[in-house]
Protein backbone atom coordinates (compact mmCIF):
# COMPACT_ATOMS: atom_id res chain seq x y z
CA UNK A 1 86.34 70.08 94.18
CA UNK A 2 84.49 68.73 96.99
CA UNK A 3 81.35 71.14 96.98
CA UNK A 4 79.96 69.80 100.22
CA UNK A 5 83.57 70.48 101.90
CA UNK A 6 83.94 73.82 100.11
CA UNK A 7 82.46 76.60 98.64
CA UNK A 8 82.92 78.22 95.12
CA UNK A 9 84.21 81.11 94.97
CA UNK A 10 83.57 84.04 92.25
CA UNK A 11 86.08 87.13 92.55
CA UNK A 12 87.09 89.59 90.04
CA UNK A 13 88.71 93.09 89.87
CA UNK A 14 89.05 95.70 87.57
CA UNK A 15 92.17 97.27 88.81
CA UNK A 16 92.55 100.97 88.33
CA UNK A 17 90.01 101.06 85.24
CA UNK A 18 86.78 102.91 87.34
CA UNK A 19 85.83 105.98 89.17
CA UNK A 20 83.91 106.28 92.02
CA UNK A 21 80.53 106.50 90.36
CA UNK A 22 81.86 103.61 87.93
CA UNK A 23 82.58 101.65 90.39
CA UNK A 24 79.31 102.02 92.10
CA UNK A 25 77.11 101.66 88.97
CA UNK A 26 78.91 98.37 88.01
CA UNK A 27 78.40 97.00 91.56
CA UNK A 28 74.79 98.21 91.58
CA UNK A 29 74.37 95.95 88.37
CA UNK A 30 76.19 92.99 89.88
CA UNK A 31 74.05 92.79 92.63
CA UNK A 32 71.43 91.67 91.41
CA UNK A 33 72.94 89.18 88.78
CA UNK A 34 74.28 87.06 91.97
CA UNK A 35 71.63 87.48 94.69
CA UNK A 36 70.62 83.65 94.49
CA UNK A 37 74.05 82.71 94.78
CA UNK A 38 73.56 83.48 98.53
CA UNK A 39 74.37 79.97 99.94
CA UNK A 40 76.07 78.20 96.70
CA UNK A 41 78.84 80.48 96.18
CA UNK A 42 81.03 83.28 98.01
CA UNK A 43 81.28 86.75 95.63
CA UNK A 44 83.60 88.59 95.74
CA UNK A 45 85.05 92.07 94.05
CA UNK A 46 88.43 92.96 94.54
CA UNK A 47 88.46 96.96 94.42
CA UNK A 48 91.46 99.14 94.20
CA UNK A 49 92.19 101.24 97.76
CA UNK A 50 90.32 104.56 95.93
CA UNK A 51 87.10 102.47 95.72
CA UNK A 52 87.12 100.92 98.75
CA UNK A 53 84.83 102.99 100.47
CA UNK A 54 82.49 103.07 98.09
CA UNK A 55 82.53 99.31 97.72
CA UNK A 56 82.32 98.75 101.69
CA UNK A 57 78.69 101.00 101.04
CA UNK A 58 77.51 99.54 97.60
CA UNK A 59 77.38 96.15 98.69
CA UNK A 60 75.99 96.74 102.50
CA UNK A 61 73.09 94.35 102.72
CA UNK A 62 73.83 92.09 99.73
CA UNK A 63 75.28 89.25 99.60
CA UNK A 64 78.78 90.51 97.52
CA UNK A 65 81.45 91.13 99.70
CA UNK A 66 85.05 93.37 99.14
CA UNK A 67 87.84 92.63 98.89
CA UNK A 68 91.54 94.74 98.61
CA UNK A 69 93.92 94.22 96.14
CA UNK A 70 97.96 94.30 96.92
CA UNK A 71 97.90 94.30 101.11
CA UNK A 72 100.87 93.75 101.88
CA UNK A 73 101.89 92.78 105.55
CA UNK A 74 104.16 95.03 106.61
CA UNK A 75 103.32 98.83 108.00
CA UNK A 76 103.98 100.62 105.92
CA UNK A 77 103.78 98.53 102.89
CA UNK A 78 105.84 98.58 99.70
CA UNK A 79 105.12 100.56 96.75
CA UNK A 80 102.12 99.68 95.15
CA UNK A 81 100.57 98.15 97.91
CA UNK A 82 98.98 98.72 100.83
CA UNK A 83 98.95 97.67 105.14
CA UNK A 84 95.85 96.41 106.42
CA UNK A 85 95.83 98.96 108.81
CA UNK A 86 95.41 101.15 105.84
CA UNK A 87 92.75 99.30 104.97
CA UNK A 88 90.69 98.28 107.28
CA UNK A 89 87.25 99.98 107.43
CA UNK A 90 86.21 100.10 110.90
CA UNK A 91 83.87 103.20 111.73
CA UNK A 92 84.52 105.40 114.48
């Protein structure tokens, strides 16, 4: 991989295996395990739809971003998965 044409990129998920709280705690921890990645690689965690929210808010300021598993294009989506619209996180 050409590094100076693109970036690394770190991603994981845990599926349906945390709570809320989980979720948060284990994001909390992250956080500061990549903060001088800022610039060298893109991170990434991949939450399932009932952590989203808590995601989006756990990693506000940092430099981890979210991401949804199983979007599917089409509204509504199949069975597991979900629309963007669904998703998307855009306050009011």
């Amino acid at each position: 991989m050409n590094k100076a044409v693109r970036k690394a990129i770190i991603a994981g998920n845990w599926k349906m295996n945390k709570t809320r709280p989980e979720a948060k705690a284990l994001i909390e921890g992250i956080k500061p395990l990549v903060a001088n990645a800022e610039g060298k690689v893109e991170v990434i965690t991949c939450v399932p739809f009932t952590n989203l929210e808590t995601a989006v808010a756990a990693t506000a300021g940092s430099n981890v971003k979210v991401g949804a598993e199983n979007v599917h294009s089409r509204s509504p989506a199949h069975s597991p998965a979900r629309s963007p619209q669904i998703c998307s996180l855009r306050s009011a």
